[in-house]
Protein backbone atom coordinates (compact mmCIF):
# COMPACT_ATOMS: atom_id res chain seq x y z
CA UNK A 1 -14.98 -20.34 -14.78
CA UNK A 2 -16.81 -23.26 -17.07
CA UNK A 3 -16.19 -25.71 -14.20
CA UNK A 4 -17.35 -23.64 -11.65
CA UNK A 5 -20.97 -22.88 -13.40
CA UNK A 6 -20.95 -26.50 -13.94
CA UNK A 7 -20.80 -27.08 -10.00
CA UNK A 8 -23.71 -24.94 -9.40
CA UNK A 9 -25.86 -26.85 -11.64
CA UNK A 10 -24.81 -30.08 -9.79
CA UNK A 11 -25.64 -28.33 -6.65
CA UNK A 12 -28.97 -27.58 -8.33
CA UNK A 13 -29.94 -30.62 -9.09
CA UNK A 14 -29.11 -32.22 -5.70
CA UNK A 15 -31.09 -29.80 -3.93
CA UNK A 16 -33.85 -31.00 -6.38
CA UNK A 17 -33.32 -34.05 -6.01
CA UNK A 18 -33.39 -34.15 -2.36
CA UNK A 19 -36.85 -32.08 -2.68
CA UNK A 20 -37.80 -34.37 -4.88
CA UNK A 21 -37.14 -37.25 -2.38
CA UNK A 22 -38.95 -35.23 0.33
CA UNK A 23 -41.86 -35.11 -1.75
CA UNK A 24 -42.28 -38.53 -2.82
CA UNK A 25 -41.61 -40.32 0.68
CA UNK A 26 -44.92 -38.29 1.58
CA UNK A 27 -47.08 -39.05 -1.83
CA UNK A 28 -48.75 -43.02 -1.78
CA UNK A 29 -47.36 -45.15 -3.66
CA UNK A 30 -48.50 -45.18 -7.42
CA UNK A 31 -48.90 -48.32 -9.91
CA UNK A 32 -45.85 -48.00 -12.53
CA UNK A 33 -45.09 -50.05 -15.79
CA UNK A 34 -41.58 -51.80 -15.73
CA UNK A 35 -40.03 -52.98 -18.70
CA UNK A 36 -37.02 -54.58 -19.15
CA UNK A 37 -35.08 -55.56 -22.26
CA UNK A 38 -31.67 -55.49 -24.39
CA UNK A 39 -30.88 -52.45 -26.02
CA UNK A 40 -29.77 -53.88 -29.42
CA UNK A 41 -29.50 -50.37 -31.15
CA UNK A 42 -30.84 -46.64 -30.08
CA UNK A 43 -34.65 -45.24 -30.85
CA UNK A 44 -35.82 -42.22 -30.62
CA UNK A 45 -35.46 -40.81 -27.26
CA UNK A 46 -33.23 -43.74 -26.07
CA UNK A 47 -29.75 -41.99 -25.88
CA UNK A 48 -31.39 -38.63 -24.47
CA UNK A 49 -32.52 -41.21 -21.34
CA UNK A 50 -29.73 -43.18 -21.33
CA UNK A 51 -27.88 -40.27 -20.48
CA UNK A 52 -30.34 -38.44 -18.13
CA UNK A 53 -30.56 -41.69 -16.25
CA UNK A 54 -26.68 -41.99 -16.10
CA UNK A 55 -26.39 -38.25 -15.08
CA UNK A 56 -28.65 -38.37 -11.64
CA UNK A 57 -27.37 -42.05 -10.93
CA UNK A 58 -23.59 -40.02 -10.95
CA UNK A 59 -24.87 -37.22 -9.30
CA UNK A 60 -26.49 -39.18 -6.57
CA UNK A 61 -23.33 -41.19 -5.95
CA UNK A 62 -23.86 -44.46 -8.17
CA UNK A 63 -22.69 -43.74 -11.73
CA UNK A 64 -20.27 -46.78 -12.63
CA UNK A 65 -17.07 -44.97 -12.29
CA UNK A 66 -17.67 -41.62 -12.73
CA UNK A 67 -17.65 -39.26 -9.92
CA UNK A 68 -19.19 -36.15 -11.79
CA UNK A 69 -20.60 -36.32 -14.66
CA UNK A 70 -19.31 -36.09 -18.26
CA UNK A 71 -19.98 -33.65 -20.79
CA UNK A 72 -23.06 -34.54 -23.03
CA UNK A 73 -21.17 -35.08 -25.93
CA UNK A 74 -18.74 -37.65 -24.05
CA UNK A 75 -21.55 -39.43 -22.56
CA UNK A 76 -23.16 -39.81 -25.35
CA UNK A 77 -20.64 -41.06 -27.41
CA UNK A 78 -19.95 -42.95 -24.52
CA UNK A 79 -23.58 -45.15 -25.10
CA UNK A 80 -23.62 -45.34 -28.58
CA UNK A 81 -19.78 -46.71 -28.37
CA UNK A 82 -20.68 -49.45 -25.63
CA UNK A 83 -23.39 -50.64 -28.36
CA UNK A 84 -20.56 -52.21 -30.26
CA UNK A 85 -18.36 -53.66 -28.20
CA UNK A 86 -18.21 -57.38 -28.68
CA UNK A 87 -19.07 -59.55 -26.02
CA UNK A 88 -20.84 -56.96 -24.03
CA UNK A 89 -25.04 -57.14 -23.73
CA UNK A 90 -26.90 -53.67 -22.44
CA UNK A 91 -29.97 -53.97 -20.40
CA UNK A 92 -32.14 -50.96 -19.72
CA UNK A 93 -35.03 -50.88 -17.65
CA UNK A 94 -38.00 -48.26 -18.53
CA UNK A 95 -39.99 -46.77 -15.46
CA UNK A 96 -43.66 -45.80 -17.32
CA UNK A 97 -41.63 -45.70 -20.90
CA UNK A 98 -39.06 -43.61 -19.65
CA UNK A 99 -35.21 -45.32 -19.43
CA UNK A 100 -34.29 -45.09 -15.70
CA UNK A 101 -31.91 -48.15 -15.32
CA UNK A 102 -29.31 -50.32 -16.84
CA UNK A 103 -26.72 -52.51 -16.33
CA UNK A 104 -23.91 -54.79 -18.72
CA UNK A 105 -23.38 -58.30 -19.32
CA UNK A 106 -19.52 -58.70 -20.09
CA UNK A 107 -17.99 -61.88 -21.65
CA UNK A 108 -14.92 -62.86 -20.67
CA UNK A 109 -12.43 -62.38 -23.97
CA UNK A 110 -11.62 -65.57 -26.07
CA UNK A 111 -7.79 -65.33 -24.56
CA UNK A 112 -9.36 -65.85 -21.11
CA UNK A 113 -10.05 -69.49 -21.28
CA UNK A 114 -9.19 -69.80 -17.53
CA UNK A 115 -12.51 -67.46 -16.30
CA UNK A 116 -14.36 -68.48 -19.31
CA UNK A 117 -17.28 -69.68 -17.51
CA UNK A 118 -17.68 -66.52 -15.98
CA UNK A 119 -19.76 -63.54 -17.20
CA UNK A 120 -19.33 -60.12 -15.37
CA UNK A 121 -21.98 -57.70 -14.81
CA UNK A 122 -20.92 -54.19 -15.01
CA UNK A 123 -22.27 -50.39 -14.86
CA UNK A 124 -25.38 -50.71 -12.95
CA UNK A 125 -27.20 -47.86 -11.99
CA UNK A 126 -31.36 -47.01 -11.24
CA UNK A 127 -31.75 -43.11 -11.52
CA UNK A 128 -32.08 -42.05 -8.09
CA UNK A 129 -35.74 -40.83 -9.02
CA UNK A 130 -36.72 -44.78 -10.35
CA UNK A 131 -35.38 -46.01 -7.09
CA UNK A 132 -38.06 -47.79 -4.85
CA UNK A 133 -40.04 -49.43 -8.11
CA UNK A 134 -38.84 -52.75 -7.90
CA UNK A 135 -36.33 -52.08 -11.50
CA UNK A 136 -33.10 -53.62 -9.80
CA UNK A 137 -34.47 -58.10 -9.59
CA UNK A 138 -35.98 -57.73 -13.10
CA UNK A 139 -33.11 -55.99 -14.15
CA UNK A 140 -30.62 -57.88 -13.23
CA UNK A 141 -32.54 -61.69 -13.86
CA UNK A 142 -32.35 -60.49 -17.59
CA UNK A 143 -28.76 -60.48 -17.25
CA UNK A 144 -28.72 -63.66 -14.64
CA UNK A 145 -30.90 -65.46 -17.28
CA UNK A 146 -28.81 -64.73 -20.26
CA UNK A 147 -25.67 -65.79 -19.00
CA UNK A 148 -27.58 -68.81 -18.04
CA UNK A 149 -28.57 -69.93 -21.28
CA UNK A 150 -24.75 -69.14 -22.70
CA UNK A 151 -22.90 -71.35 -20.16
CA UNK A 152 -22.15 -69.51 -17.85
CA UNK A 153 -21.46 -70.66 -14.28
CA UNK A 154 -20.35 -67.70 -12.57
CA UNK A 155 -21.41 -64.21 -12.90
CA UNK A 156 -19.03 -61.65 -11.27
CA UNK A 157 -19.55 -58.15 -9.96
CA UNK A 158 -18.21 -55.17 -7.98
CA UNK A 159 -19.21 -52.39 -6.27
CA UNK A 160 -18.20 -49.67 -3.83
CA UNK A 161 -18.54 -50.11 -0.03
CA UNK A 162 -20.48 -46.91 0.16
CA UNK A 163 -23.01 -48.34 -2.12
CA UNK A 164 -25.20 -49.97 0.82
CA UNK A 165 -28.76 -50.57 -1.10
CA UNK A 166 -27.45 -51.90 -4.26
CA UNK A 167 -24.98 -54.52 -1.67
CA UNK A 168 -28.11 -55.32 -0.31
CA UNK A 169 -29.70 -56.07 -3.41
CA UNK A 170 -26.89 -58.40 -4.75
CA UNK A 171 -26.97 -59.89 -1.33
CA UNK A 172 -31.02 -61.00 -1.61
CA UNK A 173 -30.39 -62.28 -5.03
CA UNK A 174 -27.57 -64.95 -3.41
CA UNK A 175 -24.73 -63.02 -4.43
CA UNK A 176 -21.77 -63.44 -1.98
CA UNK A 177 -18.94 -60.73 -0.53
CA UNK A 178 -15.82 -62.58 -1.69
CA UNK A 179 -13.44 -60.06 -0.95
CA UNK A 180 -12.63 -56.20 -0.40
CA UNK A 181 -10.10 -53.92 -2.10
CA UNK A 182 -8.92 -51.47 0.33
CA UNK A 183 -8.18 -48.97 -2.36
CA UNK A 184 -10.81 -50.04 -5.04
CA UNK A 185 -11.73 -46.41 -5.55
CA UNK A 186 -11.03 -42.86 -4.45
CA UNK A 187 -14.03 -40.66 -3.51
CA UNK A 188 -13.46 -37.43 -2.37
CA UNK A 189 -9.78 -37.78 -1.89
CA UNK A 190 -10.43 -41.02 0.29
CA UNK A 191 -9.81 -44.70 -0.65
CA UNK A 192 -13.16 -46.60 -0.61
């Protein structure tokens, strides 16, 4: 069956990944260009790595609500769509030229006028294979700074328990655990 193939080519690409991983912890550590910057519209090759990026962030457990990913078509109508939302800002960050991270800066709506001095950021993810390169600070003080200059006193997040490094990132950047959701999301048939 379709769905079955497609699970074998997620297994695939977890056992690369985790050779992958194997491989690097043993190779030094090389010099790599970060960039980071708004995605205003998409270039080139810039949908093709949003995507890929998304993809092995989902795969490896950290893909902003999705637990598998989507077919190519829905993802990448999925990018181009979040583009025009109003109110919403896309960050990427490019490891060596190649997108490996982003995140979203949401306004509150105009009806909101009770949280609106408070900005949320949403669907962060660093493809598992950009982890380690120091993406996530810059990343996010793009973001931080932004909502800085619009006002904003507050910036709000979320993010699953099982999530441990990026909690510890929020955590070094002075973000603070204000509460837990005992069913905020199901993974695997449990509540997490």
């Amino acid at each position: 069956s379709p769905s079955r193939g497609l699970g074998d080519v997620y297994k695939r690409q977890l056992l690369a990944l985790a050779a992958l991983k194997a491989t690097a912890a043993l190779m030094p550590r090389l010099k790599t260009d970060i960039l980071v910057a708004q995605l205003r519209e998409l270039r080139n090759n810039d949908l093709a790595e949003l995507c890929d990026a998304a993809e092995a962030a989902i795969i490896a457990g950290g893909g902003f609500g999705w637990l598998t990913p989507p077919h190519r078509d829905v993802m990448e109508s999925y990018w181009r769509g979040v583009l025009l939302i109003p109110g919403v800002t896309v960050y990427i960050g490019r490891l060596d030229g190649v997108i490996a991270a982003s995140l979203q800066l949401a306004r509150p709506p105009s009806n909101a006028e009770a949280r609106a001095h408070a900005a949320n950021i949403t669907t962060f993810f660093i493809a598992p294979w950009a982890r380690g390169h120091g993406l996530s600070h810059p990343l996010l003080a793009a973001a931080e700074e932004q909502a800085q200059r619009e006002g904003y006193t507050v910036i709000n997040l979320d993010v699953r328990e099982t999530q441990k490094r990026a909690i510890q990132v929020f955590e070094t950047r002075g973000y603070e655990c204000w509460g837990k959701h005992e069913k905020y999301a199901r993974v695997g048939g449990n509540y997490v």
